[in-house]
C-alpha atoms as a PDB file:
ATOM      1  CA  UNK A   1       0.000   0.000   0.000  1.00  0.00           C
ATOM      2  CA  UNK A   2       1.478   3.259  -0.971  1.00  0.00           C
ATOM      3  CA  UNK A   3       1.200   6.178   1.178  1.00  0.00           C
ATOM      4  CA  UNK A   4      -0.493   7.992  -1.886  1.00  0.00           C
ATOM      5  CA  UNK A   5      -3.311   5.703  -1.268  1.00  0.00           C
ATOM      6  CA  UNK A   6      -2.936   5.548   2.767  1.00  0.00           C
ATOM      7  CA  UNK A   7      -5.551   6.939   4.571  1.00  0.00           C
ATOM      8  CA  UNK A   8      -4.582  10.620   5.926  1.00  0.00           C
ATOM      9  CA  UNK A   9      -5.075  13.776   7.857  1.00  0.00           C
ATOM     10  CA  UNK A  10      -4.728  17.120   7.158  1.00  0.00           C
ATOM     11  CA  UNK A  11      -5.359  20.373   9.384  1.00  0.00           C
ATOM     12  CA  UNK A  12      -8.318  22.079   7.932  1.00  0.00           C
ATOM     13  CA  UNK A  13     -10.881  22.533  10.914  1.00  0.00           C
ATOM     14  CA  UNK A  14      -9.661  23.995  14.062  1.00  0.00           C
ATOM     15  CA  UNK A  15     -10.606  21.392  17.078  1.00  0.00           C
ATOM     16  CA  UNK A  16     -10.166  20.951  20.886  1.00  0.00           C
ATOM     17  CA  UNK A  17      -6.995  17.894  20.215  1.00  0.00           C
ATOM     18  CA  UNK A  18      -4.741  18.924  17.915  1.00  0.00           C
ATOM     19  CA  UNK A  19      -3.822  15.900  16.726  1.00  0.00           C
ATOM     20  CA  UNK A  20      -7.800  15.209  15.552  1.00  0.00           C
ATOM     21  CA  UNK A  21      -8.752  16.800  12.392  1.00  0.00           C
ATOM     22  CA  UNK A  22     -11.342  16.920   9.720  1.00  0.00           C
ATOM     23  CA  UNK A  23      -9.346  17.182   6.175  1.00  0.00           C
ATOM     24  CA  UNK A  24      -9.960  16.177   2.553  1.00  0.00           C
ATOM     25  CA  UNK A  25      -9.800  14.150   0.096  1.00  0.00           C
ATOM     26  CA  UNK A  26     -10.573  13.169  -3.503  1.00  0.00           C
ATOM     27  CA  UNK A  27     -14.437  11.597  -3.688  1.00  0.00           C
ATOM     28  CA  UNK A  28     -12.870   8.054  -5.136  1.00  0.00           C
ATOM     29  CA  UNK A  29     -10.131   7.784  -2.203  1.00  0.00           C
ATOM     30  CA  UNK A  30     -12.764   8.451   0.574  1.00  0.00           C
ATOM     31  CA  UNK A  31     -14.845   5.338  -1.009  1.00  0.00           C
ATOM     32  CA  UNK A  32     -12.382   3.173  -1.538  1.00  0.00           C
ATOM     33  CA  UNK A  33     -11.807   2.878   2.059  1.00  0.00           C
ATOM     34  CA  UNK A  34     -15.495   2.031   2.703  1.00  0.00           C
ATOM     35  CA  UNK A  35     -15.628  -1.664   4.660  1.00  0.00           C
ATOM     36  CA  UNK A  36     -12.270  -0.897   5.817  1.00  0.00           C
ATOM     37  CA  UNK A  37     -13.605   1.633   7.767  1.00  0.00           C
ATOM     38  CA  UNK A  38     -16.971   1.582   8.898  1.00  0.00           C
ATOM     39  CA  UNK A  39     -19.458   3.949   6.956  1.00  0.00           C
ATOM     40  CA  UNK A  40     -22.921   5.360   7.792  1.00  0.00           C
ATOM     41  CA  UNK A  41     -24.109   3.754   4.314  1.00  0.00           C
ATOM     42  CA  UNK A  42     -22.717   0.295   5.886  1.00  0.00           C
ATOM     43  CA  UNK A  43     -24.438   0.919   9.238  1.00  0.00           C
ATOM     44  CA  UNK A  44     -27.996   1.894   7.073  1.00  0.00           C
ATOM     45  CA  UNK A  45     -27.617  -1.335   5.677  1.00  0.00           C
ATOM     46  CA  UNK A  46     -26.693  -3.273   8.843  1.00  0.00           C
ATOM     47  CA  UNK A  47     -30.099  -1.839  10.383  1.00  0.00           C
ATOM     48  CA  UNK A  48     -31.860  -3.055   7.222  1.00  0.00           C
ATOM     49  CA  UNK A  49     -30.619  -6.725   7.190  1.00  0.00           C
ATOM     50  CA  UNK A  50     -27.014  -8.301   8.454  1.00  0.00           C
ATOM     51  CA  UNK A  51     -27.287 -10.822   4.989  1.00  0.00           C
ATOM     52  CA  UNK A  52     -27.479  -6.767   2.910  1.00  0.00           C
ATOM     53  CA  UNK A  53     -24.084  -5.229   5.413  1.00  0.00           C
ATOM     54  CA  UNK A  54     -22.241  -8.910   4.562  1.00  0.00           C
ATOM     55  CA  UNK A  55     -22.815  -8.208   0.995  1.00  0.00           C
ATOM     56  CA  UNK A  56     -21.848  -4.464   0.859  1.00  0.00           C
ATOM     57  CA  UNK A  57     -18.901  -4.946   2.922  1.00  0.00           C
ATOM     58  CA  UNK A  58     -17.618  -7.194  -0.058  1.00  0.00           C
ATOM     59  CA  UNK A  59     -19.061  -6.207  -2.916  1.00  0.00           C
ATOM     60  CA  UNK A  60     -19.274  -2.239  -2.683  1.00  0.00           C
ATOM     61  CA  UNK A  61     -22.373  -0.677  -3.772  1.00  0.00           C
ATOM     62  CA  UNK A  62     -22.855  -0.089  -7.857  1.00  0.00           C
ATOM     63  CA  UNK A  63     -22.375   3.595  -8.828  1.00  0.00           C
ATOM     64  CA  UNK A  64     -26.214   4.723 -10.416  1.00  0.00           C
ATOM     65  CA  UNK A  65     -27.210   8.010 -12.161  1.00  0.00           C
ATOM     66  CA  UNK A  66     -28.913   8.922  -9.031  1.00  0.00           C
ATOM     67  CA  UNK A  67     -25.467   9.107  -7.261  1.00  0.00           C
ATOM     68  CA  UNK A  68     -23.817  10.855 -10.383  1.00  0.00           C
ATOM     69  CA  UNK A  69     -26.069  13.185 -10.414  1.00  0.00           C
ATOM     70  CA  UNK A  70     -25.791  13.985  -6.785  1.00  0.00           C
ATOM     71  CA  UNK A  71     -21.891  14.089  -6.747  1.00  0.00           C
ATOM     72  CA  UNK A  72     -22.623  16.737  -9.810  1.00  0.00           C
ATOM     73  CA  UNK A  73     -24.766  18.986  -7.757  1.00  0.00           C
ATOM     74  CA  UNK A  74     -22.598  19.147  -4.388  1.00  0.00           C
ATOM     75  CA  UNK A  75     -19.883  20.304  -6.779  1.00  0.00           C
ATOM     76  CA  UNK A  76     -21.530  22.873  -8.570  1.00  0.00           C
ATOM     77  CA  UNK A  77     -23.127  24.372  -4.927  1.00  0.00           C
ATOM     78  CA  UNK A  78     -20.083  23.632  -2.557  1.00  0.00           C
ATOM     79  CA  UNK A  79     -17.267  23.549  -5.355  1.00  0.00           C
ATOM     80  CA  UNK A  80     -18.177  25.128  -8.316  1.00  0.00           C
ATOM     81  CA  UNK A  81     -14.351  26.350  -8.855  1.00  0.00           C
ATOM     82  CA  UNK A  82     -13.458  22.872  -9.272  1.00  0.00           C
ATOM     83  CA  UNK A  83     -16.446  22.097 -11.696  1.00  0.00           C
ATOM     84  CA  UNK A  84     -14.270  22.174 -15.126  1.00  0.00           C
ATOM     85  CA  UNK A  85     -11.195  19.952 -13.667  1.00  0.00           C
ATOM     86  CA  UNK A  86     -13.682  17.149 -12.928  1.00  0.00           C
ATOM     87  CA  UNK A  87     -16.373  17.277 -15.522  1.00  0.00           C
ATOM     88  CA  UNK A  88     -16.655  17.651 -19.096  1.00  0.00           C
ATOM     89  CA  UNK A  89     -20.358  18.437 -20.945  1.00  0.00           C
ATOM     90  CA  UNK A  90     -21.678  17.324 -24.117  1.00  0.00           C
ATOM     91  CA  UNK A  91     -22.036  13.857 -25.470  1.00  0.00           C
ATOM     92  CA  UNK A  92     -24.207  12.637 -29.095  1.00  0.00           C
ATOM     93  CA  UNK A  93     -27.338  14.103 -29.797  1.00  0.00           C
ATOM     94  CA  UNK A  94     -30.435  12.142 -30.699  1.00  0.00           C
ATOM     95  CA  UNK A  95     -31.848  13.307 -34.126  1.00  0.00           C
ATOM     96  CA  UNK A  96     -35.301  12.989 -33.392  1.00  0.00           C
ATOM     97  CA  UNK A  97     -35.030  15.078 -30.349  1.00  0.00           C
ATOM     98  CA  UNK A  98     -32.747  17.369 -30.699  1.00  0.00           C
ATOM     99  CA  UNK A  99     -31.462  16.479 -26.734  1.00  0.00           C
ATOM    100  CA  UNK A 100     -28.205  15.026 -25.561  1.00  0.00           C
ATOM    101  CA  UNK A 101     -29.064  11.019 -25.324  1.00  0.00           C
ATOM    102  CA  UNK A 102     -29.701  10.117 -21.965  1.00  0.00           C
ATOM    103  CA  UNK A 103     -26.619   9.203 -19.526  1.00  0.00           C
ATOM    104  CA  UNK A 104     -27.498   5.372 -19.430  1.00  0.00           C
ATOM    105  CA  UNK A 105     -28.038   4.968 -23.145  1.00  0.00           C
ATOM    106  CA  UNK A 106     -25.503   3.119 -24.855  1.00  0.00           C
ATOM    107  CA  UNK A 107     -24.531   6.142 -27.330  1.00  0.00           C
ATOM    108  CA  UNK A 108     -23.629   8.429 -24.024  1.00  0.00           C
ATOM    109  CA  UNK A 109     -21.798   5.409 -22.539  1.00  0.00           C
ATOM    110  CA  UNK A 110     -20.222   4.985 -25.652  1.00  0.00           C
ATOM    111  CA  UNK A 111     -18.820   8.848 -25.587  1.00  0.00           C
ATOM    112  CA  UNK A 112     -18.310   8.951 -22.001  1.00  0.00           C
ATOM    113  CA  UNK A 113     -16.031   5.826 -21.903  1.00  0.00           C
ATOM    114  CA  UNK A 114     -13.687   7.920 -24.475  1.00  0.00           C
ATOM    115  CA  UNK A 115     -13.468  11.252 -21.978  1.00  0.00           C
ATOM    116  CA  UNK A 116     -10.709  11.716 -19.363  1.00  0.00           C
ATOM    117  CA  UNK A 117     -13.234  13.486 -17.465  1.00  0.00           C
ATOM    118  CA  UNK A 118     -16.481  12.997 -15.646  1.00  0.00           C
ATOM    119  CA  UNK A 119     -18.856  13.046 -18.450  1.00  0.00           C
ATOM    120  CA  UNK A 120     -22.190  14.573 -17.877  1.00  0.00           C
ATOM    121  CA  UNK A 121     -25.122  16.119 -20.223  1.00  0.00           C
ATOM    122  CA  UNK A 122     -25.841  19.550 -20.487  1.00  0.00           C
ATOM    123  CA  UNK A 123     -29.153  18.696 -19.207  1.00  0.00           C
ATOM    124  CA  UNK A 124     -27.900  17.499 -16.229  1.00  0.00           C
ATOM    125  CA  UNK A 125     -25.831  20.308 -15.569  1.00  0.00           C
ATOM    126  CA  UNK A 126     -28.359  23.313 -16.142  1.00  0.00           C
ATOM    127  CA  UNK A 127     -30.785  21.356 -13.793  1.00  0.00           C
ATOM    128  CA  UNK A 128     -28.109  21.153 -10.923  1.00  0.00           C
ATOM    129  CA  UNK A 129     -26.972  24.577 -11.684  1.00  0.00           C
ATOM    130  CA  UNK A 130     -30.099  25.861 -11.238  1.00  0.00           C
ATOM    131  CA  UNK A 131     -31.021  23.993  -7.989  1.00  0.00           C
ATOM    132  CA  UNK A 132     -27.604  25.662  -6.457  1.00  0.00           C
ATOM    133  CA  UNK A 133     -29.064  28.648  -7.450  1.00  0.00           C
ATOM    134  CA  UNK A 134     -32.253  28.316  -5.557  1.00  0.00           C
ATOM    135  CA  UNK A 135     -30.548  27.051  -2.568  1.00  0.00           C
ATOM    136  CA  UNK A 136     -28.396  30.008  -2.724  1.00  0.00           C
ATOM    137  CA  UNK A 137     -31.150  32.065  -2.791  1.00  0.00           C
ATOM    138  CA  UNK A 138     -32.819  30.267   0.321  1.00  0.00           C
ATOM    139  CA  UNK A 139     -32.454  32.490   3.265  1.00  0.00           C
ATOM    140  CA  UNK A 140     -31.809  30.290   5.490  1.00  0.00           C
ATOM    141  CA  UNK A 141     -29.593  27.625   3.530  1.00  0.00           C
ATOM    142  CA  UNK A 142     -27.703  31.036   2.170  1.00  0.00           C
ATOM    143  CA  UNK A 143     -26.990  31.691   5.883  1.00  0.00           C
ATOM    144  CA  UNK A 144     -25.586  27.988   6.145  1.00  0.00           C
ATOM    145  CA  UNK A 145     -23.490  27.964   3.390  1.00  0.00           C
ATOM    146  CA  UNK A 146     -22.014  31.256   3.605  1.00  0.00           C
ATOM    147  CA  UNK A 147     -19.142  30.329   5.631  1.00  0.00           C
ATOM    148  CA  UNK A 148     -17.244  26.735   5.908  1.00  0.00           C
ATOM    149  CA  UNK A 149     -15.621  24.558   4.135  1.00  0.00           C
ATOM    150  CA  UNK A 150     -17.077  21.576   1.742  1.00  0.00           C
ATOM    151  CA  UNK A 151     -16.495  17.440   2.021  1.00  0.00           C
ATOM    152  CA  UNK A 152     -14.597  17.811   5.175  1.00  0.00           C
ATOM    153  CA  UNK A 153     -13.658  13.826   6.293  1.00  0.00           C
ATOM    154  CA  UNK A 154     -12.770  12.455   9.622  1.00  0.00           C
ATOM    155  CA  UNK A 155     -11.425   9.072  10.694  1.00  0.00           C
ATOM    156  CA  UNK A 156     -12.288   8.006  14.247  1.00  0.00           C
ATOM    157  CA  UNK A 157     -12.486   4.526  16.448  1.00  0.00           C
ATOM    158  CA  UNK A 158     -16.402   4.431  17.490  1.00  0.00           C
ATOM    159  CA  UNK A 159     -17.968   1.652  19.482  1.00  0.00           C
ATOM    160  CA  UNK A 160     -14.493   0.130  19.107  1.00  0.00           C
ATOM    161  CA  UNK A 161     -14.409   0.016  15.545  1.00  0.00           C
ATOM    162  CA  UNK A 162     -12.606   2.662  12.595  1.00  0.00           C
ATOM    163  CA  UNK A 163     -15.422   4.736  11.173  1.00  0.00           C
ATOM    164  CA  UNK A 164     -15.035   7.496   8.902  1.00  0.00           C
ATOM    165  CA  UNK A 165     -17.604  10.421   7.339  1.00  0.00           C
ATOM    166  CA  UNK A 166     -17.457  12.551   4.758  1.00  0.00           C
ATOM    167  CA  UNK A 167     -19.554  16.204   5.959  1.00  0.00           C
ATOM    168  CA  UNK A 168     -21.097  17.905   2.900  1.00  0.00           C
ATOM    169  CA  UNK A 169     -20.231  21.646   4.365  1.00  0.00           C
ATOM    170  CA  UNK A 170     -19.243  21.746   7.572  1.00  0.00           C
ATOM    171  CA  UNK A 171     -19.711  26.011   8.516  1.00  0.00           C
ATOM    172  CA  UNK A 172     -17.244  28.492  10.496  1.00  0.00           C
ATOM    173  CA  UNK A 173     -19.272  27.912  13.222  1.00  0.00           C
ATOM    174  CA  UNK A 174     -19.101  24.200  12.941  1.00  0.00           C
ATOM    175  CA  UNK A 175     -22.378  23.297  12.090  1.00  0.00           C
ATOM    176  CA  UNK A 176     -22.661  20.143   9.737  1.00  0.00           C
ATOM    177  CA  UNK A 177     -24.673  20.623   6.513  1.00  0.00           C
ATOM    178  CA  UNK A 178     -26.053  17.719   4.328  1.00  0.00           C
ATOM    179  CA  UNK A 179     -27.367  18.421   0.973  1.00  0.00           C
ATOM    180  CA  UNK A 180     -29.717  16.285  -0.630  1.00  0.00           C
ATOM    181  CA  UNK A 181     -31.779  16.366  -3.886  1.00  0.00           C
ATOM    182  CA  UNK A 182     -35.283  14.677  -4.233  1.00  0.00           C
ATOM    183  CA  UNK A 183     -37.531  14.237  -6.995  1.00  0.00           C
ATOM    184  CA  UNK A 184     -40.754  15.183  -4.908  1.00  0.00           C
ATOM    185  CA  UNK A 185     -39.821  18.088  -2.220  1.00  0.00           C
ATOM    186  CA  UNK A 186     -43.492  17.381  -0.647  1.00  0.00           C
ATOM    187  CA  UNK A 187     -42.293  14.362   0.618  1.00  0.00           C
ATOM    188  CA  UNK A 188     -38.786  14.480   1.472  1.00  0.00           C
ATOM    189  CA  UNK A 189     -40.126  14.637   5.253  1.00  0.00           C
ATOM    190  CA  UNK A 190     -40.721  10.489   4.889  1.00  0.00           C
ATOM    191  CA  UNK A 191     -37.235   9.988   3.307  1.00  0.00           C
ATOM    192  CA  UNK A 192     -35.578  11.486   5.664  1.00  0.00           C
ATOM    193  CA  UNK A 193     -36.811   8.471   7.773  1.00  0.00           C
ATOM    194  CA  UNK A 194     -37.205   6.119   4.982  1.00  0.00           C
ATOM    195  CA  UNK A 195     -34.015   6.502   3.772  1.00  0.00           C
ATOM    196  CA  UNK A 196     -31.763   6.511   6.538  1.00  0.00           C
ATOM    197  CA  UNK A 197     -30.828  10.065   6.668  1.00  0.00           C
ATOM    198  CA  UNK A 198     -31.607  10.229  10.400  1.00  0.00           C
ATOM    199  CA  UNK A 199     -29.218   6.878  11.075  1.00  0.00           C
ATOM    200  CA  UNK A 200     -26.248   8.989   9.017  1.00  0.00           C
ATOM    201  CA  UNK A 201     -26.793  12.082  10.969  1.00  0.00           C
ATOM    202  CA  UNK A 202     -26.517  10.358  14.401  1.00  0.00           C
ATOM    203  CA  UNK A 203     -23.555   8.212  13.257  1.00  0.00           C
ATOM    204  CA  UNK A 204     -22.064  12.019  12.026  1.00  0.00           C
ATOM    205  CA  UNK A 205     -22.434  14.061  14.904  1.00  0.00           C
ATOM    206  CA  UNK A 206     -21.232  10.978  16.668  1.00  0.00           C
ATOM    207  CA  UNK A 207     -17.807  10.858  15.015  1.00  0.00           C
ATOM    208  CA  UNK A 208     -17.674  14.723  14.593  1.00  0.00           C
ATOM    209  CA  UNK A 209     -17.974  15.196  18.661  1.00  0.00           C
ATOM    210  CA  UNK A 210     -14.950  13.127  18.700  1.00  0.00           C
ATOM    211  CA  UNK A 211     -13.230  15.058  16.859  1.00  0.00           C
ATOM    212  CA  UNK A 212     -14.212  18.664  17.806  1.00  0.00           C
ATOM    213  CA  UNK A 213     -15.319  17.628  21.648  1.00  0.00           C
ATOM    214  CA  UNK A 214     -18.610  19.272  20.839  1.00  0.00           C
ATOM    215  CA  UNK A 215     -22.649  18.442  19.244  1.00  0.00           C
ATOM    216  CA  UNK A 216     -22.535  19.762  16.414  1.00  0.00           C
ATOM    217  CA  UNK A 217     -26.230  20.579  15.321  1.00  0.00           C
ATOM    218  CA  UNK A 218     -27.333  19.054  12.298  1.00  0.00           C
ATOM    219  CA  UNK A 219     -28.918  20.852   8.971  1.00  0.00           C
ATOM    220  CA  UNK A 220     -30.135  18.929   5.958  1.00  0.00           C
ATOM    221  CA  UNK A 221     -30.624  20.735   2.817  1.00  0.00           C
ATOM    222  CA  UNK A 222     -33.251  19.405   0.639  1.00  0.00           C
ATOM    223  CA  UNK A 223     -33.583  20.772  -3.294  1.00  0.00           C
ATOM    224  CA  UNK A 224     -36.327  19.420  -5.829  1.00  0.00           C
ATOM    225  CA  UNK A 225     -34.827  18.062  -9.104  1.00  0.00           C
ATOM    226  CA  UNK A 226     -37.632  20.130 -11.140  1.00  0.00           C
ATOM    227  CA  UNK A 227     -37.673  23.186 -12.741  1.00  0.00           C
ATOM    228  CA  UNK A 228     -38.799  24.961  -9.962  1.00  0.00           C
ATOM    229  CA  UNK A 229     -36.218  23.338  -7.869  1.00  0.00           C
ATOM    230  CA  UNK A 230     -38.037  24.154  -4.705  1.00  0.00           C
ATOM    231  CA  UNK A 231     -35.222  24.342  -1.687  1.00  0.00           C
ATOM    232  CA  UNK A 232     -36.401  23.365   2.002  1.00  0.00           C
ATOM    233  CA  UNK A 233     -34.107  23.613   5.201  1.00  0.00           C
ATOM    234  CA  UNK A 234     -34.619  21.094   8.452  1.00  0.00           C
ATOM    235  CA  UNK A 235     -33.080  21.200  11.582  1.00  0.00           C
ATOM    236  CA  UNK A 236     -32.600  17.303  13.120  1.00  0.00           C
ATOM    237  CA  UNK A 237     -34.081  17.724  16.465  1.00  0.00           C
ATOM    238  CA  UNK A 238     -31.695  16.409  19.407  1.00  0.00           C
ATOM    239  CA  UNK A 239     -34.008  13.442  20.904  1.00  0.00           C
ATOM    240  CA  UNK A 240     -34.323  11.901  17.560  1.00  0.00           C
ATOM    241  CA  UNK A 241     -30.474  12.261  16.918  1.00  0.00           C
ATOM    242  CA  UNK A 242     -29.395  10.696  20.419  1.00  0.00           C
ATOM    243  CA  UNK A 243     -32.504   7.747  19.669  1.00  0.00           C
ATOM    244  CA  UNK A 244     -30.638   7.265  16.512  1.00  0.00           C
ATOM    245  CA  UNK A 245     -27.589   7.522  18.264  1.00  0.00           C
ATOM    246  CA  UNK A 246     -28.027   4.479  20.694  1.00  0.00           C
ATOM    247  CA  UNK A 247     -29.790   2.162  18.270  1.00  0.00           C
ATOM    248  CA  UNK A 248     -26.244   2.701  15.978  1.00  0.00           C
ATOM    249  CA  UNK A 249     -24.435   2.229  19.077  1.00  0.00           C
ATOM    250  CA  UNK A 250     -25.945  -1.046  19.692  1.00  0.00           C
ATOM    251  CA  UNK A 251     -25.882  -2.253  15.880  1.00  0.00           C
ATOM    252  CA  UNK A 252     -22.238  -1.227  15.693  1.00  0.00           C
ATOM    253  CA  UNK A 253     -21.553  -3.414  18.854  1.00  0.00           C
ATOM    254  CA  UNK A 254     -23.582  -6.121  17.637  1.00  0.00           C
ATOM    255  CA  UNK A 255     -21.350  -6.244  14.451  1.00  0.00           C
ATOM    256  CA  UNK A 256     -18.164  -5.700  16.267  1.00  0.00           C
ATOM    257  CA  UNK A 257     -16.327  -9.137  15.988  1.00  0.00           C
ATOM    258  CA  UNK A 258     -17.742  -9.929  12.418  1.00  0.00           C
ATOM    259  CA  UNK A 259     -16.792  -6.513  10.833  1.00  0.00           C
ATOM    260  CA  UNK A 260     -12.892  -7.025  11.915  1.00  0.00           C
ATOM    261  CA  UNK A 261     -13.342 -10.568  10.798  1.00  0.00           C
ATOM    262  CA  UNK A 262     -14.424  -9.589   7.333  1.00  0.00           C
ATOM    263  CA  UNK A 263     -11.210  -7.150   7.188  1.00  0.00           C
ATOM    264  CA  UNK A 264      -8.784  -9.569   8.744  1.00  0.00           C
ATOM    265  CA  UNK A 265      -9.576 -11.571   5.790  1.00  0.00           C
ATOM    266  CA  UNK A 266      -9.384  -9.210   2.934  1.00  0.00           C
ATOM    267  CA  UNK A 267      -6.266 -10.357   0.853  1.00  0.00           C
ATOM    268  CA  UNK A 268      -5.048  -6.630  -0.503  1.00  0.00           C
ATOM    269  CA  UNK A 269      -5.454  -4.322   3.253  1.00  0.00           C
ATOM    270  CA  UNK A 270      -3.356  -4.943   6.346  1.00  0.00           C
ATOM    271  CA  UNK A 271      -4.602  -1.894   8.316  1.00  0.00           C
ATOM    272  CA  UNK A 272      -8.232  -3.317   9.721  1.00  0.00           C
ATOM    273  CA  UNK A 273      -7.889  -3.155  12.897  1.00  0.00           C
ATOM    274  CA  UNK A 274      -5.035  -0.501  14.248  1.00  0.00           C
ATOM    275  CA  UNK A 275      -6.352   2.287  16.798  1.00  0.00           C
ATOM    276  CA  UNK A 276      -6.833   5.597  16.146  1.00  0.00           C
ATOM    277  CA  UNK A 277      -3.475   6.472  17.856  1.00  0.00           C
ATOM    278  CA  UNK A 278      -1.795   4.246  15.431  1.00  0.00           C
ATOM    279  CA  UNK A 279      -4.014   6.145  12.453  1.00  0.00           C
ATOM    280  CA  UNK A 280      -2.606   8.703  13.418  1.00  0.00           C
ATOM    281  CA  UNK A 281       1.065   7.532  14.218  1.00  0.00           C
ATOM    282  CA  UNK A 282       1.037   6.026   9.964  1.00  0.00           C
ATOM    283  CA  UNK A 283      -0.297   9.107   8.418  1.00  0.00           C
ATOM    284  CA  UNK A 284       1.428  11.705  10.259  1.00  0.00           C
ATOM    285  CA  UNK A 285       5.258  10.286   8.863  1.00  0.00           C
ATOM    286  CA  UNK A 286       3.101   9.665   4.743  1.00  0.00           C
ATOM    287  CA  UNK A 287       2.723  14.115   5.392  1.00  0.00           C
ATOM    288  CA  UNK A 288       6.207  14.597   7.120  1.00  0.00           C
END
């Protein structure tokens, strides 16, 4: 394993220990650590079924155009300066309607597989551009986004086990952010229980107090994938955070002993099961 590809840290946040940090990373080197380290994605999936975590912790989750297109529009409202280095728009046009074919047709996949770049429609790319724009113009998501810094990572031990998270925005006044689109903004409410998004918050703030020795409150961002892109802002209330909080504490614990199994196995990693001191210890002479 090369220390290019070694898990790291980097001072970006401010936090009570020195030595624990959020930092980034590039979006493929964050996931290829999933099932090394625990993920809240893994621990959704543990609460759904054991037989569905076994599986993702060996064969990691397909990539959809759901997830591209999400990737897309966190860059263009958290990164937009970093838009043209990942991405590049076009790709054939169907004849009969005058529209880029769609990204899973085999004519885009076709193009794409040729680019160096992400390759996304234009389609794509005015829709997310204009749902930035409408969260921008949200009051209160403008407020939350005003200040911070985007994708900030952590790696922690939790529950006895090495988790890590990737925060959307994380603001100056260290308030974690998570932006998600939706295709019906009238009833993201449900999804937010439906879809785990209250399991990922409480496994977040859980690994973010670790690092910063604070609660962090917890904001999700919710934008409509229309024309009208409709933007909403929740606050996660406490109680349901710390509920959330001890049913992941007890699922993690419950998975403990087969979770370092699975890694002790795995034929290409030798770093399953070292403590966060010696996390710290390996990355800290990759930077020197």
């Amino acid at each position: 394993m090369s220390t290019d590809e070694s898990p790291r840290r980097g001072h970006m946040i401010q936090t009570r220990d020195r030595s624990a940090t959020f930092f980034t990373e590039p979006d493929w080197q964050y996931h290829r650590w999933s099932g090394v380290y625990m993920t809240s994605h893994l621990l959704i999936a543990a609460h759904e079924s054991i037989n569905e975590w076994r599986n993702r912790m060996l064969h990691p989750r397909l990539d959809t155009q759901v997830f591209a297109f999400g990737r897309l529009a966190h860059v263009l409202l958290m990164e937009p300066e970093t838009f043209e280095d990942q991405y590049i728009v076009g790709g054939p046009v169907n004849p009969r309607t005058r529209k880029t074919f769609g990204e899973e047709s085999q004519k885009f996949q076709a193009w794409a597989v040729e680019q160096k770049k992400h390759a996304v429609r234009t389609e794509s790319v005015e829709l997310a551009k204009r749902m930035a724009a409408s969260v921008q113009r949200h009051k209160a998501a403008g407020k939350l986004l005003s200040a911070g810094l985007p994708e900030q990572v952590a790696r922690e031990s939790y529950c006895d086990l090495p988790c890590q998270i990737r925060i959307d925005w994380l603001t100056a006044d260290k308030w974690i952010v998570d932006y998600k689109s939706t295709s019906d903004i009238s009833s993201f409410s449900a999804s937010i229980e439906e879809y785990g998004y209250t399991t990922q918050a409480a496994f977040y703030q859980a690994i973010a107090k670790i690092v910063t020795g604070e609660q962090l409150p917890y904001y999700l961002i919710a934008c409509e994938k229309s024309d009208a892109a409709t933007c909403v802002v929740w606050q996660l209330k406490q109680a349901k955070l710390d509920e959330h909080r001890a049913r992941n504490e007890a699922k993690l614990r419950e998975i403990r002993s087969e979770f370092l199994a699975i890694n002790e196995r795995r034929p290409d990693l030798s770093v399953m099961e070292q403590s966060v001191e010696e996390f710290r210890f390996h990355s800290e002479r990759a930077i020197a």
